[in-house]
PDB file of N, CA and C in Angstrom:
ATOM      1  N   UNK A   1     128.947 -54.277  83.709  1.00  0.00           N
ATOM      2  CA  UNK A   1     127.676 -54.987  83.629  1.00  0.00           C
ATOM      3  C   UNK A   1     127.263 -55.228  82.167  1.00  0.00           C
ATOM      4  N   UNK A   2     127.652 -53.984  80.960  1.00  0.00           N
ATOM      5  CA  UNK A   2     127.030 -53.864  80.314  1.00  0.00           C
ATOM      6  C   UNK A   2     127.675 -55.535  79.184  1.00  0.00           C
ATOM      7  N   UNK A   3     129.173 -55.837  79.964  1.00  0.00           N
ATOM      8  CA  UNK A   3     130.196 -56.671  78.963  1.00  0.00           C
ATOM      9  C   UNK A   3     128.987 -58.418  79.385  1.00  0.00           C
ATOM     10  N   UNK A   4     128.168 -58.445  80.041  1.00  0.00           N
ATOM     11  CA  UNK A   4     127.597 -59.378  80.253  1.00  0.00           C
ATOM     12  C   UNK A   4     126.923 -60.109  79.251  1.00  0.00           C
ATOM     13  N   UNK A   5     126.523 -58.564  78.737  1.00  0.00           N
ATOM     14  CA  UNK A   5     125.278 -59.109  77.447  1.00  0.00           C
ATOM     15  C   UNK A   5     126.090 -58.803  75.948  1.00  0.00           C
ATOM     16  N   UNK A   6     127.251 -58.663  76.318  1.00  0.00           N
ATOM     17  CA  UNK A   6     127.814 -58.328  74.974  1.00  0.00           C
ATOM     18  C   UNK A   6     129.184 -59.008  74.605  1.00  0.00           C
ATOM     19  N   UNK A   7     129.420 -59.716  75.625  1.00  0.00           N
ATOM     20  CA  UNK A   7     131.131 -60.536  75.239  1.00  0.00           C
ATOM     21  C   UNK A   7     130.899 -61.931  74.677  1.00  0.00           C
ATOM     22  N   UNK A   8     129.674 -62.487  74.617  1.00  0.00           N
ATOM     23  CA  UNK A   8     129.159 -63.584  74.036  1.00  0.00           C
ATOM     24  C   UNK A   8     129.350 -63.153  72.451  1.00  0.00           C
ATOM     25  N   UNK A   9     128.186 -61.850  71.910  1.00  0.00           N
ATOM     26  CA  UNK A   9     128.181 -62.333  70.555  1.00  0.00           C
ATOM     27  C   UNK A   9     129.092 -61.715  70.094  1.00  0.00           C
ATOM     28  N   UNK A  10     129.909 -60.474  70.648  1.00  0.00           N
ATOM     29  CA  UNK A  10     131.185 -59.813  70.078  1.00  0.00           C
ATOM     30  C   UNK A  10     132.270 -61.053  69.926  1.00  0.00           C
ATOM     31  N   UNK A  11     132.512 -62.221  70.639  1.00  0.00           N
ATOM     32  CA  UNK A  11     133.611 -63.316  70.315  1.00  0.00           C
ATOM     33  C   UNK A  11     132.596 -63.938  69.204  1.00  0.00           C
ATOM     34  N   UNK A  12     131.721 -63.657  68.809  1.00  0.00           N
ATOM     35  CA  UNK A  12     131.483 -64.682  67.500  1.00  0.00           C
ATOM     36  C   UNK A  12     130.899 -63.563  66.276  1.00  0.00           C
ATOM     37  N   UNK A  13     131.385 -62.496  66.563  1.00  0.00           N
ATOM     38  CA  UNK A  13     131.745 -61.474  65.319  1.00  0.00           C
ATOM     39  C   UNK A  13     129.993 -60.830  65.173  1.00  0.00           C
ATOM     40  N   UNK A  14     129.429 -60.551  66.331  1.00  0.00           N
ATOM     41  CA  UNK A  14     128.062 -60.227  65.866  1.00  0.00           C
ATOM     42  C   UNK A  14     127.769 -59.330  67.046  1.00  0.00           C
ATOM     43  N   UNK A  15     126.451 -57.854  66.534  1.00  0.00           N
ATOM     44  CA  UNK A  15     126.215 -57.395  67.775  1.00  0.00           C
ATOM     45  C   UNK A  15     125.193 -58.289  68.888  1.00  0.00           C
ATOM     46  N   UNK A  16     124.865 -57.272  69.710  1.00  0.00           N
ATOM     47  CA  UNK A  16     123.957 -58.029  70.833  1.00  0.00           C
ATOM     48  C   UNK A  16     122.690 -58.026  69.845  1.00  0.00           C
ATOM     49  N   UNK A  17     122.064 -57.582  69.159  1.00  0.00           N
ATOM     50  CA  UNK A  17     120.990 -57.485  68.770  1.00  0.00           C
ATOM     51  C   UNK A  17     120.632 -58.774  67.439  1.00  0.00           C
ATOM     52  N   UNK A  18     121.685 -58.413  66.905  1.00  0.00           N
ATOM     53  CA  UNK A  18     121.570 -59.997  65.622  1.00  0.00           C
ATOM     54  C   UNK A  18     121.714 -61.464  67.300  1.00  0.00           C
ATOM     55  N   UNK A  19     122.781 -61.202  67.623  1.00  0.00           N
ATOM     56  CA  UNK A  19     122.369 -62.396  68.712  1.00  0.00           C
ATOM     57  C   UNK A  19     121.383 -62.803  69.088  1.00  0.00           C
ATOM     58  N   UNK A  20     120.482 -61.403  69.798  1.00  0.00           N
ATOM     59  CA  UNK A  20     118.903 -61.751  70.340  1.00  0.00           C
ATOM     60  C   UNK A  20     117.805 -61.958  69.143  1.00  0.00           C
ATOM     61  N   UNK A  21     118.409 -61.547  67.553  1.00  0.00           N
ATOM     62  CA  UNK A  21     117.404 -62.136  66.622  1.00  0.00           C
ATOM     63  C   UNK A  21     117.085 -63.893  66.358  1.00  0.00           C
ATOM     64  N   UNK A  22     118.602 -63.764  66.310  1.00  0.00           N
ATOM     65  CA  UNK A  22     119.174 -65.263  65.668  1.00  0.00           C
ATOM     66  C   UNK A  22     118.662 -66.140  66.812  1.00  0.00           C
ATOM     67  N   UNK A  23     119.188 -65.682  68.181  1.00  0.00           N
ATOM     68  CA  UNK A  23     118.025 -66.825  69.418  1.00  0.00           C
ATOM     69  C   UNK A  23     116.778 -66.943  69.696  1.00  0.00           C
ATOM     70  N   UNK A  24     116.175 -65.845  69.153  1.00  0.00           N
ATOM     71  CA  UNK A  24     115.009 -65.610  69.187  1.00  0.00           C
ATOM     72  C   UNK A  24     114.358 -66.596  68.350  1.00  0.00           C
ATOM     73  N   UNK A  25     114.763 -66.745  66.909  1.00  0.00           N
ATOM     74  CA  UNK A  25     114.502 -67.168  65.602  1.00  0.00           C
ATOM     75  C   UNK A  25     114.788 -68.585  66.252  1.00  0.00           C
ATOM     76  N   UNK A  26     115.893 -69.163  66.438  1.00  0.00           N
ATOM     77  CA  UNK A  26     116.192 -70.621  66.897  1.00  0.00           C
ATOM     78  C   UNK A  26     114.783 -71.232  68.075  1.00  0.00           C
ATOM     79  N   UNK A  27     114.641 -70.592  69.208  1.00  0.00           N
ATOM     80  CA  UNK A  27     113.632 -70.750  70.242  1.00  0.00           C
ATOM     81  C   UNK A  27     112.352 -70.906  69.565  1.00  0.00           C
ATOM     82  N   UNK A  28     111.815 -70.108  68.773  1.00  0.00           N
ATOM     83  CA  UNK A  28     110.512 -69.864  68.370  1.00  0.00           C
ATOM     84  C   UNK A  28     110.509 -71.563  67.208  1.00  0.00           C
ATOM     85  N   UNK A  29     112.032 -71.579  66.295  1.00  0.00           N
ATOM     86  CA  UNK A  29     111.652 -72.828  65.356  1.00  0.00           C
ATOM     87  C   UNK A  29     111.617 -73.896  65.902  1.00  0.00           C
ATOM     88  N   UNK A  30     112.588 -74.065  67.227  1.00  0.00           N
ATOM     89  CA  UNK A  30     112.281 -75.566  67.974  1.00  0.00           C
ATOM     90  C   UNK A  30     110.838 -75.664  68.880  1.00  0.00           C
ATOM     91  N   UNK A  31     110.266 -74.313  69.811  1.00  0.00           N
ATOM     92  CA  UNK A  31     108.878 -74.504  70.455  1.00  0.00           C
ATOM     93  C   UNK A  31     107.785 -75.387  68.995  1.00  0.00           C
ATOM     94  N   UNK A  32     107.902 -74.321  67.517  1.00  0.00           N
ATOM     95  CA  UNK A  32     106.954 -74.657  66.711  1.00  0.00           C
ATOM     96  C   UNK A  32     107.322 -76.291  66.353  1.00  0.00           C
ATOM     97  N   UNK A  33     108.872 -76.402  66.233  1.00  0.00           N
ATOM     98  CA  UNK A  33     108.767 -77.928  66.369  1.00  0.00           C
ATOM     99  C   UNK A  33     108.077 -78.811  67.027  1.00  0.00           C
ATOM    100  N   UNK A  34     108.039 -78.506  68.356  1.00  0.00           N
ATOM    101  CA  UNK A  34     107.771 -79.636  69.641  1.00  0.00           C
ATOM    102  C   UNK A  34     106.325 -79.426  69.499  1.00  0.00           C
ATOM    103  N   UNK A  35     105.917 -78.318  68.981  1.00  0.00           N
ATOM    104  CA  UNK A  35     104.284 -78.566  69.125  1.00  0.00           C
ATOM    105  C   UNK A  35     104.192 -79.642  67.726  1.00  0.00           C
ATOM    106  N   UNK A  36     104.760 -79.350  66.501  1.00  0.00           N
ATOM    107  CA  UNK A  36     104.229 -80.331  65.532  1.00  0.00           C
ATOM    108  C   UNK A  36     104.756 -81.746  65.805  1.00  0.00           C
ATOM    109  N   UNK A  37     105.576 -82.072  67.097  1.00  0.00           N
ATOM    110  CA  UNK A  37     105.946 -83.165  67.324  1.00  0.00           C
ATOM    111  C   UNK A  37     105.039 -83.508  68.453  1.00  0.00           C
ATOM    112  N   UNK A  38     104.206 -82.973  69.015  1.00  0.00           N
ATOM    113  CA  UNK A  38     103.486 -83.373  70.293  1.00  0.00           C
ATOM    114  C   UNK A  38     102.376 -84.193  69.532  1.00  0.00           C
ATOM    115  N   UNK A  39     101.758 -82.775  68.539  1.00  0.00           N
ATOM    116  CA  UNK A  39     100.487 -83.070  67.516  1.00  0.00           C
ATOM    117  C   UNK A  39     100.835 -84.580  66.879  1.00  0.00           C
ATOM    118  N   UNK A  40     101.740 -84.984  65.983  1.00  0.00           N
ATOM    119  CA  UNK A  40     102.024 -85.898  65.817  1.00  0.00           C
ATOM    120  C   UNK A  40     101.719 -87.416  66.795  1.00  0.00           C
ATOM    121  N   UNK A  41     102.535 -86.865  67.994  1.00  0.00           N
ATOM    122  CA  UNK A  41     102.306 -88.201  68.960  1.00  0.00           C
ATOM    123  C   UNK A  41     101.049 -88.170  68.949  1.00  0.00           C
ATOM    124  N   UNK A  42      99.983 -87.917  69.169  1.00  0.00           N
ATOM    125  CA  UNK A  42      98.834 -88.011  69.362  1.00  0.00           C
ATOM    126  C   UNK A  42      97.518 -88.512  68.153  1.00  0.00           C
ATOM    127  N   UNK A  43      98.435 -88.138  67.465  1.00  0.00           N
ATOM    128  CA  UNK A  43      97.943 -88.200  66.022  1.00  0.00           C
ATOM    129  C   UNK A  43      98.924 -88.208  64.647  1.00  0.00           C
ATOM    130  N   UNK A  44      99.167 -89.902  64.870  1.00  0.00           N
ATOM    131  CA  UNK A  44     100.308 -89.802  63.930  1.00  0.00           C
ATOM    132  C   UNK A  44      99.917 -90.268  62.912  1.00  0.00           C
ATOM    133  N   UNK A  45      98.702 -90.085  62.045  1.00  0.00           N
ATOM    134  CA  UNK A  45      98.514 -89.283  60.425  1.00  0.00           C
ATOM    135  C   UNK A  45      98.879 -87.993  59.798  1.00  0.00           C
ATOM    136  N   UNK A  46      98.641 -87.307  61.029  1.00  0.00           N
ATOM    137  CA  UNK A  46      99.866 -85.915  61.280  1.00  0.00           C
ATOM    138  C   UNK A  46     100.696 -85.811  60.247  1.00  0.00           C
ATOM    139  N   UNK A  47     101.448 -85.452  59.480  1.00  0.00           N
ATOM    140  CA  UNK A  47     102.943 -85.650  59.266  1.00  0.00           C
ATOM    141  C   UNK A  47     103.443 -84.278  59.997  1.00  0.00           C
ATOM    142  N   UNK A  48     104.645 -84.716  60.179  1.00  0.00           N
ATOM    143  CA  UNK A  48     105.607 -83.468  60.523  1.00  0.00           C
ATOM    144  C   UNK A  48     105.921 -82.583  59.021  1.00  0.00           C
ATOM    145  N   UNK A  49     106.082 -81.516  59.582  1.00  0.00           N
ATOM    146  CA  UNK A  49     106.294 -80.315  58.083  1.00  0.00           C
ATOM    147  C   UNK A  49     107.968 -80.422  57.965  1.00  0.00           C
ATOM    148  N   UNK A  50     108.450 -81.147  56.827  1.00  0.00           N
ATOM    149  CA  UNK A  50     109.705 -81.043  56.513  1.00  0.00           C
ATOM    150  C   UNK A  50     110.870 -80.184  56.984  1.00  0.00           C
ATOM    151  N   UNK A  51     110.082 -78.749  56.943  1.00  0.00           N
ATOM    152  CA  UNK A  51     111.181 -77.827  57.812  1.00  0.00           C
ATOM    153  C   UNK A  51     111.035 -77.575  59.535  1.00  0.00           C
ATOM    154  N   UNK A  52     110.404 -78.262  59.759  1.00  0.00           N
ATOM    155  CA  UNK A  52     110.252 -78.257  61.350  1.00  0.00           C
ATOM    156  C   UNK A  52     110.438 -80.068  61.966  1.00  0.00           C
ATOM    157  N   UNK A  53     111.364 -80.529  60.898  1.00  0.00           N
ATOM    158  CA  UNK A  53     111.583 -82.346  61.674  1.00  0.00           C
ATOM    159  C   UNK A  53     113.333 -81.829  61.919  1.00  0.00           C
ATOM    160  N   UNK A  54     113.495 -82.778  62.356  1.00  0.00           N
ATOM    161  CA  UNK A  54     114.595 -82.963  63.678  1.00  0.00           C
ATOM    162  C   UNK A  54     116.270 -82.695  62.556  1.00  0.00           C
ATOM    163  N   UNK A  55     115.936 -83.188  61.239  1.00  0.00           N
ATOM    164  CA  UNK A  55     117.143 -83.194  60.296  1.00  0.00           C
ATOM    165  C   UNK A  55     117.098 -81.738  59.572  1.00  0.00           C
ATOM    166  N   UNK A  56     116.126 -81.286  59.751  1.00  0.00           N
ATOM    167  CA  UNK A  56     116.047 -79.340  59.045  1.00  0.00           C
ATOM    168  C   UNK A  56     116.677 -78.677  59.817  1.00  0.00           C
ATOM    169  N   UNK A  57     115.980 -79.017  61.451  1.00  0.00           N
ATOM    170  CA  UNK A  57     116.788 -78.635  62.839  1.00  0.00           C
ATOM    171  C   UNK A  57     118.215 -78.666  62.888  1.00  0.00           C
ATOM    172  N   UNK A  58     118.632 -79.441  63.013  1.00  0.00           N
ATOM    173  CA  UNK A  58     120.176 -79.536  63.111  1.00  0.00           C
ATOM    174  C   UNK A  58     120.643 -79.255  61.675  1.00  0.00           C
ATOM    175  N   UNK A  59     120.469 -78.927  60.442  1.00  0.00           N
ATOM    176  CA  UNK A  59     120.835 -79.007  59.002  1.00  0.00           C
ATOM    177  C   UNK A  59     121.016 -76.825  59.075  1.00  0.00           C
ATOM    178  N   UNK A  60     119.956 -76.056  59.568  1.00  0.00           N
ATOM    179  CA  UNK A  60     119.706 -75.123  59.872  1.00  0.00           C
ATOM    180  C   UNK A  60     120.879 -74.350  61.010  1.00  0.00           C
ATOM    181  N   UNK A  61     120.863 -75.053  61.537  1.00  0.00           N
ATOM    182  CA  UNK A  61     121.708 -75.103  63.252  1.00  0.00           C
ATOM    183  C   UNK A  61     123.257 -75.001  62.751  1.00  0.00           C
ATOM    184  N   UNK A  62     123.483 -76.172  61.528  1.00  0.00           N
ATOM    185  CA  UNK A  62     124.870 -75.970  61.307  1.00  0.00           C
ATOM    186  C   UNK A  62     125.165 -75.032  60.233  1.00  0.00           C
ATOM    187  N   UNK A  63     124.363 -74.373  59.585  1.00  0.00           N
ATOM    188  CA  UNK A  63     124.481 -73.679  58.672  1.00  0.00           C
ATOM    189  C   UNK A  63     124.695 -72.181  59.383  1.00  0.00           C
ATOM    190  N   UNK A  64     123.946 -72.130  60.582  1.00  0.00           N
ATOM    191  CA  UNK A  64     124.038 -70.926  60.647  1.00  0.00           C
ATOM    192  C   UNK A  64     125.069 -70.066  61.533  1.00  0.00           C
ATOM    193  N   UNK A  65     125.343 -71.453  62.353  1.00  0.00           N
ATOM    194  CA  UNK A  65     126.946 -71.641  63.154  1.00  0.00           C
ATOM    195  C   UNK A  65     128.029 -71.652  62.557  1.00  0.00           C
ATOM    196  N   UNK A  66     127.855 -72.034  61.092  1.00  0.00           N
ATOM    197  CA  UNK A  66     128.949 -72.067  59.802  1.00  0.00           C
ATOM    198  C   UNK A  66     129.177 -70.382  59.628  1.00  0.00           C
ATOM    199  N   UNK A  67     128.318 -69.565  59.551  1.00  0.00           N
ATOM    200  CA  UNK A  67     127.975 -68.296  59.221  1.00  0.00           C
ATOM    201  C   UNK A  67     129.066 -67.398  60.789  1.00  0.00           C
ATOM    202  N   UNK A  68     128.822 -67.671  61.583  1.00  0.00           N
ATOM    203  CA  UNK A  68     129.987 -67.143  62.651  1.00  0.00           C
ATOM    204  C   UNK A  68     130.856 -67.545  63.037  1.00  0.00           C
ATOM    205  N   UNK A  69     131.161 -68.548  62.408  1.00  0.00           N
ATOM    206  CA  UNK A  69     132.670 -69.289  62.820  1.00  0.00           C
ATOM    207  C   UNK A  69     133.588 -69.075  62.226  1.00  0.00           C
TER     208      UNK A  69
END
């Protein structure tokens, strides 16, 4: 049972716990995204905050996938 939660980040060289940081960290920067992208639609004088637009996102994403590969 226990290989359930642990054969994911052991094939990408990490324990279970940096896993549940690093997803944790990813989830929390795209929710704070979608809210500064909702705010935006509604009000687009808004700007989006540089590190929460769609090219930080994926720029972040590959950097850190670079880091376990």
């Amino acid at each position: 049972m226990i290989s359930l939660f642990t054969r994911h980040p052991r094939s990408k060289g990490i324990s279970y716990i940096e896993h549940a940081k690093f997803a944790a960290l990813v989830g929390a920067k795209l929710l704070i995204s979608a809210a500064y992208f909702l705010v935006h639609a509604l009000l687009p004088f808004i700007p989006i905050r540089a590190d929460y637009n769609l090219e930080a996102m994926i720029s972040f994403l590959n950097k850190e996938n670079k880091k376990v590969s």
